[in-house]
Structure formats: structure tokens, C-alpha cells
C-alpha atoms as a PDB file:
ATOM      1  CA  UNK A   1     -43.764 -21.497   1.281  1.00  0.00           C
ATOM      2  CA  UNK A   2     -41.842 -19.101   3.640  1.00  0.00           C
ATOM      3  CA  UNK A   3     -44.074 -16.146   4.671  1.00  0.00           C
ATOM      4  CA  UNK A   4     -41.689 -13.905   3.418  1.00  0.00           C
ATOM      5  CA  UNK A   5     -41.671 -15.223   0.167  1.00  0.00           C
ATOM      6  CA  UNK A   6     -45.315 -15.495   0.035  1.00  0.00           C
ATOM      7  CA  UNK A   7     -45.550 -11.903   0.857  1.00  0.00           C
ATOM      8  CA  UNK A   8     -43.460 -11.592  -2.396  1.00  0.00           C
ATOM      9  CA  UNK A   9     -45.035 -13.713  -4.717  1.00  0.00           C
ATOM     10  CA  UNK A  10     -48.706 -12.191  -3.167  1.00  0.00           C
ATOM     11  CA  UNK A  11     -47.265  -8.996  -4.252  1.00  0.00           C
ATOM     12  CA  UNK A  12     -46.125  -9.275  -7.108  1.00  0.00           C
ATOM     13  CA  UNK A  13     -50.138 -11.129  -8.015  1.00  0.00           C
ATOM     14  CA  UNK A  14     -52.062  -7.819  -7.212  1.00  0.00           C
ATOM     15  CA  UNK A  15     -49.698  -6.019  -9.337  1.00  0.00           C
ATOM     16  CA  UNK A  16     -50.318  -9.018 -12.128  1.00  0.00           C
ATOM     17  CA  UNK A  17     -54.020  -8.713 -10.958  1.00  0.00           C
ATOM     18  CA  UNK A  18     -53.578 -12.843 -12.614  1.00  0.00           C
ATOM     19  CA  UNK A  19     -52.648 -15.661 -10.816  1.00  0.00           C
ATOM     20  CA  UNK A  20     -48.988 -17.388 -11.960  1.00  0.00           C
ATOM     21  CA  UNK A  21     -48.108 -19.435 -14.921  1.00  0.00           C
ATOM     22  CA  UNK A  22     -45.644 -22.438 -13.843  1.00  0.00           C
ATOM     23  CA  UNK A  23     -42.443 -20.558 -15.291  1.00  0.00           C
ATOM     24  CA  UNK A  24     -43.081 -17.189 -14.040  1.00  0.00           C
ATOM     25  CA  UNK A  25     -43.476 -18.946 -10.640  1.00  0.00           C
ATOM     26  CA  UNK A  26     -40.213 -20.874 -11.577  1.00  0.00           C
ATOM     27  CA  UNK A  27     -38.906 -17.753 -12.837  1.00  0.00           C
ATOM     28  CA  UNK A  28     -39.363 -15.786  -9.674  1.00  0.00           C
ATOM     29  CA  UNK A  29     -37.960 -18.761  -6.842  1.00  0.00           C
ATOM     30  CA  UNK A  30     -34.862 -18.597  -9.194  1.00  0.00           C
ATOM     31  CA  UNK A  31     -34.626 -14.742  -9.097  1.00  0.00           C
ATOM     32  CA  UNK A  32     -35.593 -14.955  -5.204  1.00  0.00           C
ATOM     33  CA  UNK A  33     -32.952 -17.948  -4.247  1.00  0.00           C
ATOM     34  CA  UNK A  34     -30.089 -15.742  -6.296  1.00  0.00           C
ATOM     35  CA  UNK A  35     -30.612 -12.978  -4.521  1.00  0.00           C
ATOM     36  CA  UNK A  36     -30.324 -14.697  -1.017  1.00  0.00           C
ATOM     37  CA  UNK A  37     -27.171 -16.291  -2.306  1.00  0.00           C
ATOM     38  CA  UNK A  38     -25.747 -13.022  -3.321  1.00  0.00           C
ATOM     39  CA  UNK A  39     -26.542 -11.419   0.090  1.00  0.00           C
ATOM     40  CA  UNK A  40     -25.117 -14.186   1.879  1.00  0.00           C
ATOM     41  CA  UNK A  41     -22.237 -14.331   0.276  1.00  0.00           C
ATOM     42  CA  UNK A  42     -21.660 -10.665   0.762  1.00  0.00           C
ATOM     43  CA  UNK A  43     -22.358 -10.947   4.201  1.00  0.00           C
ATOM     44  CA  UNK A  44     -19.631 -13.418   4.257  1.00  0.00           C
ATOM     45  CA  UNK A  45     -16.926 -11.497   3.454  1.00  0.00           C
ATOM     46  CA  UNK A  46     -17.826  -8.909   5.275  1.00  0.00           C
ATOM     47  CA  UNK A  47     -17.470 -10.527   8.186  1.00  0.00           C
ATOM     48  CA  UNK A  48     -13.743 -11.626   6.622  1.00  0.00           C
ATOM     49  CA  UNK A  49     -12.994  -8.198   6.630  1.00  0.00           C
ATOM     50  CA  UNK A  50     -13.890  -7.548   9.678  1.00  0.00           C
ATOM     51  CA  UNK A  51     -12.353 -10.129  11.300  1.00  0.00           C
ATOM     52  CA  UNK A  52      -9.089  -9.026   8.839  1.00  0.00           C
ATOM     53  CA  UNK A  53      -9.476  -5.586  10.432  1.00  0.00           C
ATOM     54  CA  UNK A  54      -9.903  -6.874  13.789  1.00  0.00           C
ATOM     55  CA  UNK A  55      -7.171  -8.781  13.576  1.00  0.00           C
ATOM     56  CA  UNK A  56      -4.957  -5.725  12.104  1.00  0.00           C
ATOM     57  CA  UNK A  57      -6.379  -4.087  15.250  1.00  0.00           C
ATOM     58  CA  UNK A  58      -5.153  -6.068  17.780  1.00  0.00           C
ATOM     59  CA  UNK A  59      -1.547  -6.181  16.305  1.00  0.00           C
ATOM     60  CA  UNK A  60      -1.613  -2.964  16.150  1.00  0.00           C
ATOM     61  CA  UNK A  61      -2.144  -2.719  19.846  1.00  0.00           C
ATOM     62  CA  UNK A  62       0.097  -4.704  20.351  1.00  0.00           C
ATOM     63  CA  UNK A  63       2.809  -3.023  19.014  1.00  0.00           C
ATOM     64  CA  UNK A  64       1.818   0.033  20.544  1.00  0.00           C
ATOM     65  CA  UNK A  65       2.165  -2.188  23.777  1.00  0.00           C
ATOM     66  CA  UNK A  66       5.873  -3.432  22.386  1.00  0.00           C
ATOM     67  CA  UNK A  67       7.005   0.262  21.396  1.00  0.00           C
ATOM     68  CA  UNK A  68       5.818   1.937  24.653  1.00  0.00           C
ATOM     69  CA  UNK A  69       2.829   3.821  22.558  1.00  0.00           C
ATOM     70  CA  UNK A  70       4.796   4.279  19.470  1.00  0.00           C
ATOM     71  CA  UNK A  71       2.172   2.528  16.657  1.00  0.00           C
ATOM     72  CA  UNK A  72       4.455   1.809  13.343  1.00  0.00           C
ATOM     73  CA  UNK A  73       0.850   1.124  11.088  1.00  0.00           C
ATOM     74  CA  UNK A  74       0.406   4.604  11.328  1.00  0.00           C
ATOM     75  CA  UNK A  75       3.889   6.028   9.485  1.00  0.00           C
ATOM     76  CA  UNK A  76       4.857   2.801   7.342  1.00  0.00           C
ATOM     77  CA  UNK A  77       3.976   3.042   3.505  1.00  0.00           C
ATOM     78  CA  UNK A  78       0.475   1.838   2.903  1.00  0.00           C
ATOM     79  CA  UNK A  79       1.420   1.532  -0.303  1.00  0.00           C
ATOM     80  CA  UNK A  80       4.429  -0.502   0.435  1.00  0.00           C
ATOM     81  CA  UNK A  81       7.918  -0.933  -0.894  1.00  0.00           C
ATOM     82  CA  UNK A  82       8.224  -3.082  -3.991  1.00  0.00           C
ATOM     83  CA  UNK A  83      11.472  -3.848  -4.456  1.00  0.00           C
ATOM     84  CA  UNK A  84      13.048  -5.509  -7.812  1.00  0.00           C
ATOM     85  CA  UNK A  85      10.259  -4.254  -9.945  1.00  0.00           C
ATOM     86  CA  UNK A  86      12.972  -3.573 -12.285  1.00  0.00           C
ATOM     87  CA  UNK A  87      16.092  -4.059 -11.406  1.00  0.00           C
ATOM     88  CA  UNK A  88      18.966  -1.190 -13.154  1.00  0.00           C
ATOM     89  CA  UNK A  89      22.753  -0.918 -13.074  1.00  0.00           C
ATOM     90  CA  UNK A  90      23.826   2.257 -13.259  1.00  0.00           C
ATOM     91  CA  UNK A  91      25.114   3.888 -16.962  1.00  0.00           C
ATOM     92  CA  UNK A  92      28.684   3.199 -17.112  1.00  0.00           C
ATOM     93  CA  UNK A  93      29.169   6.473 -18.441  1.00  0.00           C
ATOM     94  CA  UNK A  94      27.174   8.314 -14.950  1.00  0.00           C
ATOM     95  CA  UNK A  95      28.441   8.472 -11.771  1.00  0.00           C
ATOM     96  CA  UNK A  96      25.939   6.561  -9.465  1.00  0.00           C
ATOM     97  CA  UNK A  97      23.728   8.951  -7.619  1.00  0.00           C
ATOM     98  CA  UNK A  98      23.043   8.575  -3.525  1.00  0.00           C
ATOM     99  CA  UNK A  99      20.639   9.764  -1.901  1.00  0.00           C
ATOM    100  CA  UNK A 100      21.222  12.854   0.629  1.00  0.00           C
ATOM    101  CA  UNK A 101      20.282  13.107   4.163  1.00  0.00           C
ATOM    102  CA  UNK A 102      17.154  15.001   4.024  1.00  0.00           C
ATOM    103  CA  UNK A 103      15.663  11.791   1.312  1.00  0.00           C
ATOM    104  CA  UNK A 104      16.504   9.412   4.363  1.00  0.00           C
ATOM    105  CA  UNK A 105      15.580  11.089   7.203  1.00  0.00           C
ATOM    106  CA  UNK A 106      12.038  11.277   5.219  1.00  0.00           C
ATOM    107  CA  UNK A 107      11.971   8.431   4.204  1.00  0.00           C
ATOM    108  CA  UNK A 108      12.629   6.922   7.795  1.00  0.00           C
ATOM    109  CA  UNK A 109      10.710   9.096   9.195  1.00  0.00           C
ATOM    110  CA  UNK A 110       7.551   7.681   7.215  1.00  0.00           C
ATOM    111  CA  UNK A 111       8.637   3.939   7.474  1.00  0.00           C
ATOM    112  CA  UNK A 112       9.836   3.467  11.121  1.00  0.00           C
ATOM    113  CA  UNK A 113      11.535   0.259  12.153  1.00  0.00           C
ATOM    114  CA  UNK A 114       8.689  -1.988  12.989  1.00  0.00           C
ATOM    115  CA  UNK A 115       8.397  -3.610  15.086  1.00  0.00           C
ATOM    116  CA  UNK A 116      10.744  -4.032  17.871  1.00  0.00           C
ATOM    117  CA  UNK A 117      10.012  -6.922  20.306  1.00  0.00           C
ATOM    118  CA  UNK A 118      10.990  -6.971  23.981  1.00  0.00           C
ATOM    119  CA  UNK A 119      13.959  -9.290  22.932  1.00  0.00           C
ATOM    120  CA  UNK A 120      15.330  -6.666  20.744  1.00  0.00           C
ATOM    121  CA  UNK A 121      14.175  -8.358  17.656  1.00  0.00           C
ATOM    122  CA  UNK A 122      12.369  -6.936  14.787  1.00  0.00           C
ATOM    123  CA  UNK A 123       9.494  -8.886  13.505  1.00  0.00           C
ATOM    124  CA  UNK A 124       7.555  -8.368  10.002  1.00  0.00           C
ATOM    125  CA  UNK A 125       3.696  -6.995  10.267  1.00  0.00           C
ATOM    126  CA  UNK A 126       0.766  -7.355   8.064  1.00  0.00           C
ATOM    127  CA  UNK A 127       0.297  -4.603   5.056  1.00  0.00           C
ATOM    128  CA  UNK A 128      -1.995  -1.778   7.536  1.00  0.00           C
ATOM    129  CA  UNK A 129      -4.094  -1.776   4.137  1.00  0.00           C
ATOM    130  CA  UNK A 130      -5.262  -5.522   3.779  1.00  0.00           C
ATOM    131  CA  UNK A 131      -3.953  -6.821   7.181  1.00  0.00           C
ATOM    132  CA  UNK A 132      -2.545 -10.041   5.178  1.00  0.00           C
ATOM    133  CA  UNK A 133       0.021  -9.637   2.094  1.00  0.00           C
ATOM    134  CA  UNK A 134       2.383  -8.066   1.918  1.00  0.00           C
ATOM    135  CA  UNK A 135       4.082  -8.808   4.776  1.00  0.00           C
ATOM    136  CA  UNK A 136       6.767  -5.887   6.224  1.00  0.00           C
ATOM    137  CA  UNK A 137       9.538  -5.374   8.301  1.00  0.00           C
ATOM    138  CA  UNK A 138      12.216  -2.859   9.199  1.00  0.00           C
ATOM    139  CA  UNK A 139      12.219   0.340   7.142  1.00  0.00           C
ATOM    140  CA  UNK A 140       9.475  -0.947   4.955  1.00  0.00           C
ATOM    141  CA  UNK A 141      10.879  -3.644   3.480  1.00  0.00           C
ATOM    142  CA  UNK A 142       8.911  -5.701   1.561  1.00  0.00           C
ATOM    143  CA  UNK A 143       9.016  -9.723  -0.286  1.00  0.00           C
ATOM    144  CA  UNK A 144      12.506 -10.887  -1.216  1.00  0.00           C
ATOM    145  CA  UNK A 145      16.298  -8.976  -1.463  1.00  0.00           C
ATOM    146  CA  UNK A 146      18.766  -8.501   0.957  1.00  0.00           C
ATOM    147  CA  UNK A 147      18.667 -11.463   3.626  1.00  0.00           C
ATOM    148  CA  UNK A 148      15.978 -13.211   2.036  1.00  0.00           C
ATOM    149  CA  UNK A 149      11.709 -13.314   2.320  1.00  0.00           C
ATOM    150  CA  UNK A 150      10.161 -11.249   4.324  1.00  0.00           C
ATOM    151  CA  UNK A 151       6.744 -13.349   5.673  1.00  0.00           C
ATOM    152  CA  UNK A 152       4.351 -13.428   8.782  1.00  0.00           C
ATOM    153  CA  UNK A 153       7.242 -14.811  10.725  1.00  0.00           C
ATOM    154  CA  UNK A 154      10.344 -13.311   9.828  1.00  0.00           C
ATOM    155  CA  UNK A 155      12.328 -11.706  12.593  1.00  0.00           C
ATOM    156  CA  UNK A 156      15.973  -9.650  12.123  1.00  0.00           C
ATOM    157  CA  UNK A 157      18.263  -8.074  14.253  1.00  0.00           C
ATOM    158  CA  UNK A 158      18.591  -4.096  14.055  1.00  0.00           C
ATOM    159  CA  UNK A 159      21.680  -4.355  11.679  1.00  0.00           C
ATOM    160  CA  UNK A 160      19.766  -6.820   9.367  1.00  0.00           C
ATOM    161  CA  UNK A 161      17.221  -3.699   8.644  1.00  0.00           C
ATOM    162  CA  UNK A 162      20.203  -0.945   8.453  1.00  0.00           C
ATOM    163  CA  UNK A 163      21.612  -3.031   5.971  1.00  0.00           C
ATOM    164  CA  UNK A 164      17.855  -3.614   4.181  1.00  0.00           C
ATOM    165  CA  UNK A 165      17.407   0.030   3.966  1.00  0.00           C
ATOM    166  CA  UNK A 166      21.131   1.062   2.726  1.00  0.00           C
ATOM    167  CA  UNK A 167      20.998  -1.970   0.078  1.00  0.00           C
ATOM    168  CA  UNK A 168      17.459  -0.785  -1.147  1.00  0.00           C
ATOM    169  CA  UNK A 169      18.424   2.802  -0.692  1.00  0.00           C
ATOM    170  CA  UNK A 170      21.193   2.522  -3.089  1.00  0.00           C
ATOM    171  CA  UNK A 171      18.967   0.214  -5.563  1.00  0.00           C
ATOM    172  CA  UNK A 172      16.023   2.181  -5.921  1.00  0.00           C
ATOM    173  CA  UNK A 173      18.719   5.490  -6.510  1.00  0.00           C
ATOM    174  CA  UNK A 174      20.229   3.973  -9.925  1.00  0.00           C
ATOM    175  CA  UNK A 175      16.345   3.514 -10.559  1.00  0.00           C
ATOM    176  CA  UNK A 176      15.540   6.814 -10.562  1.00  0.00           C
ATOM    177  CA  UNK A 177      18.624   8.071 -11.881  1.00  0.00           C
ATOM    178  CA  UNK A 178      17.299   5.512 -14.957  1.00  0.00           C
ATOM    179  CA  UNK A 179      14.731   6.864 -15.389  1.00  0.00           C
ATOM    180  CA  UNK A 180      15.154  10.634 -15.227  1.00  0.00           C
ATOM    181  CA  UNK A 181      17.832  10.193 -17.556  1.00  0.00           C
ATOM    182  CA  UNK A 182      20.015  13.441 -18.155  1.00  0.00           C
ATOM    183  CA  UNK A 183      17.454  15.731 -16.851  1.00  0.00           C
ATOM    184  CA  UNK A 184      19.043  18.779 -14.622  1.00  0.00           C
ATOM    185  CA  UNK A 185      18.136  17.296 -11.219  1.00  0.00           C
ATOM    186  CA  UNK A 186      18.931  19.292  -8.025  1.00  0.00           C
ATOM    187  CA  UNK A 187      19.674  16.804  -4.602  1.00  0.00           C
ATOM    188  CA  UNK A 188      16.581  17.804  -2.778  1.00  0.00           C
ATOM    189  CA  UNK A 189      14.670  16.922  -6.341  1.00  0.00           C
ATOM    190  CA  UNK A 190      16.589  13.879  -6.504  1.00  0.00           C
ATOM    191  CA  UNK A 191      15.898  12.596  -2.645  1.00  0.00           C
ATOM    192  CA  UNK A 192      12.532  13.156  -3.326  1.00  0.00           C
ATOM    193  CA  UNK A 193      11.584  11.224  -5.884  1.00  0.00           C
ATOM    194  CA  UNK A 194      13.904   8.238  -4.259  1.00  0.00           C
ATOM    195  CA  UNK A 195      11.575   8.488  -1.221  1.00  0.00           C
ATOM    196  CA  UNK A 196       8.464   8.999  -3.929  1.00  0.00           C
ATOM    197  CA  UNK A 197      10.103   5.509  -5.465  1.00  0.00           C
ATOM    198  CA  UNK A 198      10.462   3.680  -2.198  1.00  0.00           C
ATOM    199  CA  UNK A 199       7.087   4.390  -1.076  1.00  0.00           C
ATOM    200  CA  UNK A 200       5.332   3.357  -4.892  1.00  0.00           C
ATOM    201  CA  UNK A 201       7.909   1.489  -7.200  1.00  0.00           C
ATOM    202  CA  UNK A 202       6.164   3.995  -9.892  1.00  0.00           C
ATOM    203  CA  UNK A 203       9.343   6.259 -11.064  1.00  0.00           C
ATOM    204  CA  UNK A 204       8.990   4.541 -14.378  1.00  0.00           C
ATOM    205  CA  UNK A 205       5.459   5.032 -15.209  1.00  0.00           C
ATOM    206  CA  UNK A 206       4.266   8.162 -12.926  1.00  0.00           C
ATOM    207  CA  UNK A 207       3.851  11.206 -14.683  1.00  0.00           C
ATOM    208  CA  UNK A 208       5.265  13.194 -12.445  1.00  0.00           C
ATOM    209  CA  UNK A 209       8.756  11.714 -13.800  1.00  0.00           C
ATOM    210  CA  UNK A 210       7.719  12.725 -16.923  1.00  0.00           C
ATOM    211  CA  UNK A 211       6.931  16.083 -16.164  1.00  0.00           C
ATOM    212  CA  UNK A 212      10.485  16.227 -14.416  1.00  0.00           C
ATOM    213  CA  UNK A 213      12.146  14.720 -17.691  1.00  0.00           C
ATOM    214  CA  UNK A 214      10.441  17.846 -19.750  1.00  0.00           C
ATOM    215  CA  UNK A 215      11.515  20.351 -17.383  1.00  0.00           C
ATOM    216  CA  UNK A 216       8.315  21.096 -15.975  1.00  0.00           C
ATOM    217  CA  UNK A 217       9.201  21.090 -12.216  1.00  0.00           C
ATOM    218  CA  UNK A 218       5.855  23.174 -11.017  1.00  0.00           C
ATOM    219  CA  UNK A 219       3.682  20.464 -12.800  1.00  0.00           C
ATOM    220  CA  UNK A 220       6.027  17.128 -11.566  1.00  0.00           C
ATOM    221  CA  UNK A 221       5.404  18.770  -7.456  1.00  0.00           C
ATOM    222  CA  UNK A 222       2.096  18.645  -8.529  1.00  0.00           C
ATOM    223  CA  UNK A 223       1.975  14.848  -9.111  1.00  0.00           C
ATOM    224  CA  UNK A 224       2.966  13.630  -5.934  1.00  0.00           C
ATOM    225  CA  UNK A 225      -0.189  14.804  -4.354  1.00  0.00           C
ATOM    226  CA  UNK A 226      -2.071  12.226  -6.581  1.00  0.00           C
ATOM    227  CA  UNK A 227      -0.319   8.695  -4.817  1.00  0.00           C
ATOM    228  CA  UNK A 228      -2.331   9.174  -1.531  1.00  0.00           C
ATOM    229  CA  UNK A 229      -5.134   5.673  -2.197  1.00  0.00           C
ATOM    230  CA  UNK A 230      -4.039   2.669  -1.317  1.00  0.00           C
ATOM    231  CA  UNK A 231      -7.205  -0.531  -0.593  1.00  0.00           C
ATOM    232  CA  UNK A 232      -9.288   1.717  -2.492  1.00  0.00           C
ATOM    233  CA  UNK A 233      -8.968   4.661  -0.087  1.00  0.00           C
ATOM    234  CA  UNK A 234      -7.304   7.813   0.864  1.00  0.00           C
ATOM    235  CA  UNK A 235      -4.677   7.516   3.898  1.00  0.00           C
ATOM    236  CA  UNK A 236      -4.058  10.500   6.260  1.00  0.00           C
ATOM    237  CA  UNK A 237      -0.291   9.058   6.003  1.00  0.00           C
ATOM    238  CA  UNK A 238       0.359   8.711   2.515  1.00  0.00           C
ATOM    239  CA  UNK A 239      -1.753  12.838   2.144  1.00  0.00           C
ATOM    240  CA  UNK A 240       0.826  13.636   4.727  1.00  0.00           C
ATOM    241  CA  UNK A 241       4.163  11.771   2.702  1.00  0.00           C
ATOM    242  CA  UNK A 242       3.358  13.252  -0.334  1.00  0.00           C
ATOM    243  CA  UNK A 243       3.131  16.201   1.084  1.00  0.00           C
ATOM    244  CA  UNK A 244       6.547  16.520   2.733  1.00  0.00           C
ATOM    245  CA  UNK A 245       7.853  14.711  -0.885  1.00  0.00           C
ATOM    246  CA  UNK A 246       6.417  17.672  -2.914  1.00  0.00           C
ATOM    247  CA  UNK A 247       7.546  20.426  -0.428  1.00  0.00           C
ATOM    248  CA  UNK A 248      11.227  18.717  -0.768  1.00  0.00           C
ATOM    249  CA  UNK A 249      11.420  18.096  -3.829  1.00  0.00           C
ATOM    250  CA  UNK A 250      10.431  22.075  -4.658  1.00  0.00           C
ATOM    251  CA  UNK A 251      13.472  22.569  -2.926  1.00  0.00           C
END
């Protein structure tokens, strides 16, 4: 017997003040052999996340390298885009909506176009959250839509993303517009909530839409605020997005 597991079981006898019966000695090599396997196994995939991070680390250096310092993981959504969760055609009795300036420059602002190689191509990145799926590229764009899946090595020209981000632009505004319905909606509240959108492909089910559909404008600000977890954790760049989502939208 291992000396560590005769320190157990020699424990566990002075307690007993008894020697063992067969199937408590059984009993305890089971409990004793599950509990190794556990700990192994959870020392296994730590080391897969670490080597994911790791891995997430050195790309990340690298782009730094590629954009002259500029590091993309650190203003891309962490919660990214997810196009075609439902896809909506504007009423035919409402004019389509766009979104302003002030929603894209945020939105861009947030996303960057990552990441630019020295060849003036743009290839897709790991998700900064997992450092696998989904794979990104451009203005956050995310799995399939205009010019096709977007995977570890997908690579598109500058006016492949412009056109990304305008098609997805104008798809995720008749979204919105779906689901605030006829609520009195000002531009800034509007280009908000796009961006919000964008970022979450939640307009449908956050309550913040809600709140906006009743009128309560103070309490749907208030929601954004709550989107800032993504991997099971708080991210300084989501804190700082929904921020500068809430501020805009309160006009």
C-alpha cells in the first residue's frame, strides 16, 4: 500500500479505534481512487485552459506586433456578434430605420477591424473569451452571412468587412425596429440599442427593450449596465460599452 494511503487508512483506524471489515476497506480504496480521478481530471483541463489562454496570448501579441501596438482583443465584443438569430423584414407599413452616425462610430469604435496582416489582409481571431469558437473577423463579425463562414482561417480584403458591417448594420436595424414596435424612439435611443444588439443578439428577450416598449426610458438605461459577463466573468470592455450605450442612448 502507498504510504500515503496508509497514512489514510491508519487514520481513519484510531478514529475507528477497530481494525477494518473487508467492505469498509473496499469502501474506502473506492472513495480514495475517485477522488484521485477527479483531481486529475481537473488538473487536466486546467492545464487546457491554460494552454487555451496561452495560446490567446501569443495571438494577441501578435497582433499587437501586426497593428504596430494596436491590440483588437481588447475593444472587440467579448460577447460577440450573433448574426441571424432571427432574421426580420421590415413592416411593410414602416419605413426601415438606419442607424445614425454616432451608433456606428460606437459601435466601431468597440469592434475594430481585426486584424490587419502585413499583406493588407484581414484575418479572423479566436473569441478573446474562450480563445477557440467563435471565430471573428472585421467589425466583429461572427459564423455565416455576407461572404460566407467566418473560421480560424478566413482572410478578407478591407471592402469585404465594410460591406460585413453595412449588411449587418442594416439587418440587425429592422431587428430592433421589430422589436420595439411603435414605441416613440429618439435616433440616439435607436443607435443605441442597434450597437446594444450587435454586441448581444438580445433585443428580443432583454428587458431593457421591454422597459423601452413601456415607456420607461430611466429604467431601460439602466439595463445595459447588466450585459458586462461574458466566460463567466466581468470584462473591463464590455463595463466600458455599456457604458457609452447607456450614456447614448439617454440622449
Amino acid at each position: 500500500m502507498p504510504e500515503s494511503r496508509k497514512h489514510i487508512f491508519d487514520t481513519i483506524r484510531q478514529f475507528m479505534k477497530r481494525g477494518f471489515r473487508q467492505s469498509e476497506v473496499e469502501a474506502i480504496d473506492k472513495a480514495i481512487d475517485d477522488a484521485v480521478d477527479q483531481a486529475l481530471a481537473k488538473a487536466a483541463l486546467n492545464t487546457g485552459a491554460q494552454r487555451a489562454r496561452s495560446q490567446t496570448d501569443d495571438l494577441v501579441r501578435e497582433i499587437a506586433s501586426d497593428r504596430g501596438g494596436f491590440v483588437p482583443l481588447d475593444r472587440v465584443p467579448c460577447v460577440p456578434s450573433v448574426p441571424h438569430i432571427r432574421r426580420t423584414e421590415p413592416s411593410s407599413s414602416r419605413s426601415p430605420r438606419r442607424i445614425g452616425a454616432a451608433g456606428i462610430a460606437l459601435i466601431k469604435r468597440f469592434e475594430g477591424c481585426a486584424r490587419l496582416r502585413r499583406d493588407g489582409l484581414i484575418a479572423a481571431y479566436p473569441d478573446p473569451a474562450t480563445g477557440v469558437q467563435p471565430w471573428t473577423i472585421g467589425w466583429g463579425a461572427t459564423r455565416g452571412g455576407l461572404h460566407g463562414h467566418v473560421g480560424p482561417d478566413t482572410l478578407w480584403t478591407q471592402v469585404q468587412c465594410d460591406e460585413r458591417l453595412e449588411d449587418d448594420l442594416r439587418r440587425y436595424a429592422a431587428e430592433v425596429q421589430d422589436a420595439i414596435s411603435d414605441a416613440p424612439t429618439s435616433p440616439a435611443q435607436f443607435d443605441a440599442m442597434v450597437s446594444f444588439h450587435y454586441n448581444t443578439g438580445a433585443i428580443h428577450r432583454a428587458t431593457l427593450t421591454r422597459k423601452h416598449r413601456a415607456g420607461d426610458h430611466a429604467g431601460a438605461a439602466a439595463e445595459f449596465v447588466r450585459w458586462n459577463n461574458a466566460g463567466g466573468r466581468v470584462l473591463k470592455g464590455l463595463v466600458r460599452r455599456r457604458a457609452e450605450e447607456a450614456e447614448l442612448y439617454r440622449g
